[in-house]
C-alpha atoms as a PDB file:
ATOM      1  CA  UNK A   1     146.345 -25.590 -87.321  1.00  0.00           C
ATOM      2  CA  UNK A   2     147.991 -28.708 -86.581  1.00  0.00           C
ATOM      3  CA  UNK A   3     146.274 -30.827 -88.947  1.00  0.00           C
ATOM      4  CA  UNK A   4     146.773 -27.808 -91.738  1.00  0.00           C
ATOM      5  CA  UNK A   5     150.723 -28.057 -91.147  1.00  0.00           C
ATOM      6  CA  UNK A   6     150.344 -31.781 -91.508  1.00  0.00           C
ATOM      7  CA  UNK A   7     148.780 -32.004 -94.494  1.00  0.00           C
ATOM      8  CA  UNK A   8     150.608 -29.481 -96.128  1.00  0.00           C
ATOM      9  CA  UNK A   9     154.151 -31.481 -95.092  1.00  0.00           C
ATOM     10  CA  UNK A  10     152.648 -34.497 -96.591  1.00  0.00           C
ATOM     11  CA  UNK A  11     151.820 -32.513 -99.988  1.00  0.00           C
ATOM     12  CA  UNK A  12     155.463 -31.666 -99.703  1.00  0.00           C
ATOM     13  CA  UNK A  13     156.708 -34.969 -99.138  1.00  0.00           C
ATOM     14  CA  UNK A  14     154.676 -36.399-102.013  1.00  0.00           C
ATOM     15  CA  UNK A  15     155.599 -33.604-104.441  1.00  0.00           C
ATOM     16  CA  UNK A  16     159.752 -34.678-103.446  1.00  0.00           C
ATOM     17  CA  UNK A  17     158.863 -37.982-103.906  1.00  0.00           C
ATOM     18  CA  UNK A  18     156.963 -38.088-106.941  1.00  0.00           C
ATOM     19  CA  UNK A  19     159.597 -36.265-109.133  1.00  0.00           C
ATOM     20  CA  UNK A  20     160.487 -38.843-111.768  1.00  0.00           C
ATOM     21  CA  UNK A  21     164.194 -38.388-111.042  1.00  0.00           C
ATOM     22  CA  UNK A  22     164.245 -38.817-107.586  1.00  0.00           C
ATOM     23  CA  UNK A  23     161.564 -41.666-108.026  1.00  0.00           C
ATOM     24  CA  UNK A  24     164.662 -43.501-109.946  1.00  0.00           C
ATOM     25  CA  UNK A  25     166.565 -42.452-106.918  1.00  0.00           C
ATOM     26  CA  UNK A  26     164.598 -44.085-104.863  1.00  0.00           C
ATOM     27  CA  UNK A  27     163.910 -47.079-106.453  1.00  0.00           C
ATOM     28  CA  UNK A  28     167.537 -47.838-106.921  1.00  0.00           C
ATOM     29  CA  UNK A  29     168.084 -47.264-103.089  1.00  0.00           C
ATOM     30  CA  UNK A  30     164.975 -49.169-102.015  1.00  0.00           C
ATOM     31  CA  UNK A  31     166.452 -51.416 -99.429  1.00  0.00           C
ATOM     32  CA  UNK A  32     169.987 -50.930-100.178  1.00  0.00           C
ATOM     33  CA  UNK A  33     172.774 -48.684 -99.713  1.00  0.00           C
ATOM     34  CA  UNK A  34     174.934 -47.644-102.811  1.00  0.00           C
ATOM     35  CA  UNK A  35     177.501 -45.039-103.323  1.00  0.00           C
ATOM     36  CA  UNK A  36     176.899 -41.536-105.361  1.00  0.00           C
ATOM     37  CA  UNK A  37     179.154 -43.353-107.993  1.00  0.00           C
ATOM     38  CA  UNK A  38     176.867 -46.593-107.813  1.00  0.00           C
ATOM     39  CA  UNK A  39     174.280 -44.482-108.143  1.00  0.00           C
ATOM     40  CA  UNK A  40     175.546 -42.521-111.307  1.00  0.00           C
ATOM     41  CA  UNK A  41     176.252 -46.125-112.959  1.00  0.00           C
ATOM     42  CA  UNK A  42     172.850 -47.214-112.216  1.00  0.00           C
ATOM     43  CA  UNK A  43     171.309 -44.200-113.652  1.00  0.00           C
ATOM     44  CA  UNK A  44     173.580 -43.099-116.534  1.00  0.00           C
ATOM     45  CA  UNK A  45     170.408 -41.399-118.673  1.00  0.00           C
ATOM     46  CA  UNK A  46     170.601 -38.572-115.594  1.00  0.00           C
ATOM     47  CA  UNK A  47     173.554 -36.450-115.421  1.00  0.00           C
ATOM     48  CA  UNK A  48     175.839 -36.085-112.844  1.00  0.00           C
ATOM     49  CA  UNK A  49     175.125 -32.639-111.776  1.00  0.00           C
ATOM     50  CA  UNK A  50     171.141 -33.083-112.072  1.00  0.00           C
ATOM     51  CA  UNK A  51     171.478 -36.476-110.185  1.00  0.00           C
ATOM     52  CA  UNK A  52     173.525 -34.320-107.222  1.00  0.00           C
ATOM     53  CA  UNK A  53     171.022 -31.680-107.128  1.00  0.00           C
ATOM     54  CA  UNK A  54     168.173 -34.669-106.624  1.00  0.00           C
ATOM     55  CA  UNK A  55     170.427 -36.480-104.380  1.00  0.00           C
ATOM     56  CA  UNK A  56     170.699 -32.873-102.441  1.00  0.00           C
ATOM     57  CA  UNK A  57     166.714 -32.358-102.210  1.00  0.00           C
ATOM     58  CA  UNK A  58     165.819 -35.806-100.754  1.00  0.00           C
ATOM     59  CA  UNK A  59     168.916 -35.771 -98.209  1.00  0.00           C
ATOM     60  CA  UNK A  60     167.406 -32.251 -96.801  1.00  0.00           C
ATOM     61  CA  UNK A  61     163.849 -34.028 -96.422  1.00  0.00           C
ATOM     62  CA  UNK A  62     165.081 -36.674 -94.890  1.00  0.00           C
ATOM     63  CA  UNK A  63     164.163 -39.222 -97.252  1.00  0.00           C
ATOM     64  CA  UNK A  64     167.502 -40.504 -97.924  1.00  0.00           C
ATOM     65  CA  UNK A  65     170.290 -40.656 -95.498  1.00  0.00           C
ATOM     66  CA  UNK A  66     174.181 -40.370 -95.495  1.00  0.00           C
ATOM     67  CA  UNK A  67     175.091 -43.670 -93.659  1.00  0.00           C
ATOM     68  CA  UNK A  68     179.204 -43.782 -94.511  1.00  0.00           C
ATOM     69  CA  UNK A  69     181.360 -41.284 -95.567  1.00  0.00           C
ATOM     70  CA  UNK A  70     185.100 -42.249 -96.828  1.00  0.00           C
ATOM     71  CA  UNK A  71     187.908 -40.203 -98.578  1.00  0.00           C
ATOM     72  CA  UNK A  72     189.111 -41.490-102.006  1.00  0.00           C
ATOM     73  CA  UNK A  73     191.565 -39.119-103.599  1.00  0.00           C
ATOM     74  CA  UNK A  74     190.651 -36.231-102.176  1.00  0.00           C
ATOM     75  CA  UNK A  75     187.153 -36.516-102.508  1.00  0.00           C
ATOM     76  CA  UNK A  76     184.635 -37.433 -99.940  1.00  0.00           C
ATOM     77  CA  UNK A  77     182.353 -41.087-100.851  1.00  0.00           C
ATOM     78  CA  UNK A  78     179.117 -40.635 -99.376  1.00  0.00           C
ATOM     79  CA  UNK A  79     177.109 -43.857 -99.355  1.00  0.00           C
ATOM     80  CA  UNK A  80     173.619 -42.927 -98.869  1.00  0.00           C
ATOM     81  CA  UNK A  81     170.340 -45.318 -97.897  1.00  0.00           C
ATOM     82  CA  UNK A  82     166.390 -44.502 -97.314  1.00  0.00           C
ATOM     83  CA  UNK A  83     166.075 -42.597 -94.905  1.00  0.00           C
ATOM     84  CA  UNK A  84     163.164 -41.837 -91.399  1.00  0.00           C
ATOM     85  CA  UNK A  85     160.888 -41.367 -94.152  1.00  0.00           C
ATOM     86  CA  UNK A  86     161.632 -44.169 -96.485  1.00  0.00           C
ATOM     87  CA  UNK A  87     159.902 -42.502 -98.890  1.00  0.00           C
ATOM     88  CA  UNK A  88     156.598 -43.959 -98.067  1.00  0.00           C
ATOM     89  CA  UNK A  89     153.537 -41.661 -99.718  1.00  0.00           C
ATOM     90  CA  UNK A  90     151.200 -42.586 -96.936  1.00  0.00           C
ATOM     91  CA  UNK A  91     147.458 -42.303 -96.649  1.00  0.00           C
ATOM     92  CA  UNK A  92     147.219 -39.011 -95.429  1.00  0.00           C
ATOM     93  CA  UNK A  93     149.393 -37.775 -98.943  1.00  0.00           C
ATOM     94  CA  UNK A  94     147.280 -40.113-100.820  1.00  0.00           C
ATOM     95  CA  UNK A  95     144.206 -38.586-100.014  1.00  0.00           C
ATOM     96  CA  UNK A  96     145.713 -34.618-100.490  1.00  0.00           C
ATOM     97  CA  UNK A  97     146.749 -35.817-103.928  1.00  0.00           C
ATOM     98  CA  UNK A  98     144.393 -34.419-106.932  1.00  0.00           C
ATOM     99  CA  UNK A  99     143.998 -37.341-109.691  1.00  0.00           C
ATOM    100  CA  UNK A 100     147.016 -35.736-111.923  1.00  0.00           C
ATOM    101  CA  UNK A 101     149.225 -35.944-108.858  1.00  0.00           C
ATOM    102  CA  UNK A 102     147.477 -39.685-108.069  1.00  0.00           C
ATOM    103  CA  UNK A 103     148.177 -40.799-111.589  1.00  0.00           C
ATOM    104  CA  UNK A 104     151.669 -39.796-111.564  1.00  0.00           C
ATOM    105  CA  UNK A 105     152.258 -41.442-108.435  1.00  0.00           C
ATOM    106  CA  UNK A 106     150.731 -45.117-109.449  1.00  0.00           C
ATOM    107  CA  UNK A 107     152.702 -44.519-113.062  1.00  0.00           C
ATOM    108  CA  UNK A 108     155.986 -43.973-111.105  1.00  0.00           C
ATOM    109  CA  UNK A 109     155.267 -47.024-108.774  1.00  0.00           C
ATOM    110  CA  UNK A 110     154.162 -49.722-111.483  1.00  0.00           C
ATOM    111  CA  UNK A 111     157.256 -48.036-113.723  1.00  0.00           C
ATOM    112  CA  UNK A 112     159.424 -49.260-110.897  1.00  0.00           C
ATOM    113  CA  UNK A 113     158.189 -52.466-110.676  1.00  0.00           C
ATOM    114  CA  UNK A 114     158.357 -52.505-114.245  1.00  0.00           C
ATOM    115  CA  UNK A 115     162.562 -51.721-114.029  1.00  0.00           C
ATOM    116  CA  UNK A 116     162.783 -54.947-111.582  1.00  0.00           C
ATOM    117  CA  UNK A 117     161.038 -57.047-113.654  1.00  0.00           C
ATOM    118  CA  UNK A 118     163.215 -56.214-116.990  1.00  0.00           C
ATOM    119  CA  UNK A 119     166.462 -56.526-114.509  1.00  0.00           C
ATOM    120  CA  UNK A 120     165.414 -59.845-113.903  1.00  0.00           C
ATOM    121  CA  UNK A 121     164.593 -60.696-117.591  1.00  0.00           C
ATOM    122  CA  UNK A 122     167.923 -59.054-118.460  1.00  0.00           C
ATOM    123  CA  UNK A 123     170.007 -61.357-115.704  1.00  0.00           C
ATOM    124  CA  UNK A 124     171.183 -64.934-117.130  1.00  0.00           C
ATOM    125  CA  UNK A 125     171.210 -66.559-113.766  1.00  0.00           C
ATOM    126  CA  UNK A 126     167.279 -68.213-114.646  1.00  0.00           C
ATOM    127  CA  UNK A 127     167.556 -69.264-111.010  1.00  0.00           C
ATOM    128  CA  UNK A 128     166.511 -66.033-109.485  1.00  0.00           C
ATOM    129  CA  UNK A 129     162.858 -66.709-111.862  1.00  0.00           C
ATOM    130  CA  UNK A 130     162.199 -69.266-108.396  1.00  0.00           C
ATOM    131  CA  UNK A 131     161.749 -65.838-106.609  1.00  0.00           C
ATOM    132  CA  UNK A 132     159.575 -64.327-108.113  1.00  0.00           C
ATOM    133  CA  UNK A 133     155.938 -64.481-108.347  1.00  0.00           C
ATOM    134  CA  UNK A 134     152.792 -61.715-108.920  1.00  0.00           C
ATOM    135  CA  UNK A 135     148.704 -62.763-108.233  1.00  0.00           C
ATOM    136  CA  UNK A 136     145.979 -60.799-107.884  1.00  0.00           C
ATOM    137  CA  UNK A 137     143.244 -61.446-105.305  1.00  0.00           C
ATOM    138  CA  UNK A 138     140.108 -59.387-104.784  1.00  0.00           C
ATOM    139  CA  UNK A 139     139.598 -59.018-101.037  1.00  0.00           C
ATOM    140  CA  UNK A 140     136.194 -58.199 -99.400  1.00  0.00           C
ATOM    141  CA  UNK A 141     136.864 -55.778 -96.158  1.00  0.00           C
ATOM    142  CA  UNK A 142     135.231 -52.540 -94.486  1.00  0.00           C
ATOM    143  CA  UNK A 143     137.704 -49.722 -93.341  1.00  0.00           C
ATOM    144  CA  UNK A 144     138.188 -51.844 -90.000  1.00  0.00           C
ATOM    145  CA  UNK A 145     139.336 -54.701 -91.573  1.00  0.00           C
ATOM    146  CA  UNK A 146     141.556 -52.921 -93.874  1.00  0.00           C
ATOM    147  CA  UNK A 147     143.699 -51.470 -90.848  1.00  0.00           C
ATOM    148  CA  UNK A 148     143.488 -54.627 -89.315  1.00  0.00           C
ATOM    149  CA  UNK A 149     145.272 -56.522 -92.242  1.00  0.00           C
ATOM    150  CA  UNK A 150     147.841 -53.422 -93.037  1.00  0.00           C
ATOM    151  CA  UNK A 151     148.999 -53.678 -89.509  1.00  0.00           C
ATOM    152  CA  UNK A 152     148.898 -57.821 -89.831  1.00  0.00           C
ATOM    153  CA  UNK A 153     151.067 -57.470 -92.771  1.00  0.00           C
ATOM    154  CA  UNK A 154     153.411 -54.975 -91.344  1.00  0.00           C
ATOM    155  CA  UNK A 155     154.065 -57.908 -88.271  1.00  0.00           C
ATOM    156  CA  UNK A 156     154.971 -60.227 -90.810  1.00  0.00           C
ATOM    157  CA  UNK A 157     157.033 -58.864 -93.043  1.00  0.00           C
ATOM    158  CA  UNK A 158     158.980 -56.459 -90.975  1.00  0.00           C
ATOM    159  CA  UNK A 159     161.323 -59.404 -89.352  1.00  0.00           C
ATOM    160  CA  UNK A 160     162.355 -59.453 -93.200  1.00  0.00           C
ATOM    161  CA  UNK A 161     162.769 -55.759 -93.872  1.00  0.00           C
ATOM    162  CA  UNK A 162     166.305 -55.913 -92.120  1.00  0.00           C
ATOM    163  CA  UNK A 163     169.587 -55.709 -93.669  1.00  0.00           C
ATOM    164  CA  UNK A 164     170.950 -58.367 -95.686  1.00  0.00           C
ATOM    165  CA  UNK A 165     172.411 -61.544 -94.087  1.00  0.00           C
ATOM    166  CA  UNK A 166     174.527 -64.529 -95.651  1.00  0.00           C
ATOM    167  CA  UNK A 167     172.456 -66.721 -97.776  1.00  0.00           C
ATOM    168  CA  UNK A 168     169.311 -64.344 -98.109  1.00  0.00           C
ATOM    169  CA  UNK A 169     168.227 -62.819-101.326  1.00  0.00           C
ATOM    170  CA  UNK A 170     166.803 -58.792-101.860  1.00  0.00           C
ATOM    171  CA  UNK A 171     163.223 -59.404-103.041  1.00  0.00           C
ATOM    172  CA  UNK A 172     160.901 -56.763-103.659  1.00  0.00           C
ATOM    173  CA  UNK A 173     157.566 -57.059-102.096  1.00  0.00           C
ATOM    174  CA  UNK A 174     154.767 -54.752-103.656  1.00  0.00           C
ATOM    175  CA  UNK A 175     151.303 -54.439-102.624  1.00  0.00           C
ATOM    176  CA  UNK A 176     148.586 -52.511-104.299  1.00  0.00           C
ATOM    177  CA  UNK A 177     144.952 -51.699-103.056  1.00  0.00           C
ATOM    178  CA  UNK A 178     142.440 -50.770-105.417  1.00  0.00           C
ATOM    179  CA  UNK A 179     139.017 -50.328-104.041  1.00  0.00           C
ATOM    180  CA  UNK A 180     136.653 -51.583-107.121  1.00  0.00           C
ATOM    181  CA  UNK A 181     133.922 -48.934-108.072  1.00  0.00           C
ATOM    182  CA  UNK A 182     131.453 -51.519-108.833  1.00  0.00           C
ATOM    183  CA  UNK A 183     130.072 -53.496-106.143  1.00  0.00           C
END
């Protein structure tokens, strides 16, 4: 019974995250905090009552999080942030997913990297272009090795995953594993 509820929460999560609305969301929030207003400049193709009803959703799974609240004119700010869940489809959700829901999911994530990629096309400072970087490298690991290097990777880059300081840049850091069906 246990393992049903699980999996059935993890459908749930993915099928919150996955919406392509709250997938913009999320990507604009990934690693930052921004105001609703920020958020409603940012993504001026959604309106503002379909943006607060999205907003609304992922705050009551926990995905995002209300981490400052401020009056201005009468009206309360809320500046919001990912959340306990950081909207992370895990495994477990990967593996519940059928290949529509799989599809969607992979589309959403490579249209998001997509959005960075024209931002930083779009920004003048040509500077910022010494950041970035993308290679592809086919690895040869069992299931044991696999865990071994997420969890290897999660000790090295989670000293970074912290909150801005002076002189650091946001750079997003996207990984991708594609088990090839030819060996």
């Amino acid at each position: 019974m246990v393992g049903r509820t699980l999996v059935a929460e993890e459908q749930q999560i993915a099928d919150i995250v996955l919406h392509p609305v709250r997938m913009k969301i999320i990507q604009q929030l990934g690693g930052r905090s921004m105001t609703t207003t920020q958020l409603r400049e940012a993504l001026p193709e959604v309106k503002q009552a379909t943006l607060y009803r999205h907003v609304a959703a992922l705050l009551e799974a926990d995905i995002l999080a209300v981490i400052e609240e401020r009056h201005v004119r009468g009206a309360t700010e809320r500046t919001l942030a990912l959340g306990d869940r950081m909207a992370h489809v895990g495994h477990g959700e990967l593996q519940a997913m059928d290949a529509v829901q799989l599809r969607s999911a992979f589309t959403m994530f490579l249209s998001g990297l997509s959005n960075d990629f024209e931002r930083l096309l779009d920004d003048d400072r040509t500077d910022l272009r010494g950041s970035l970087g993308f290679a592809r490298a086919v690895l040869h690991l069992d299931t044991q090795d696999l865990e071994k290097l997420q969890t290897e990777l999660m000790d090295v880059l989670t000293p970074y995953l912290e909150k801005r300081k002076e002189g650091q840049r946001r750079i997003a850091f996207a990984t991708v594993l594609i088990p090839e069906t030819d060996d």
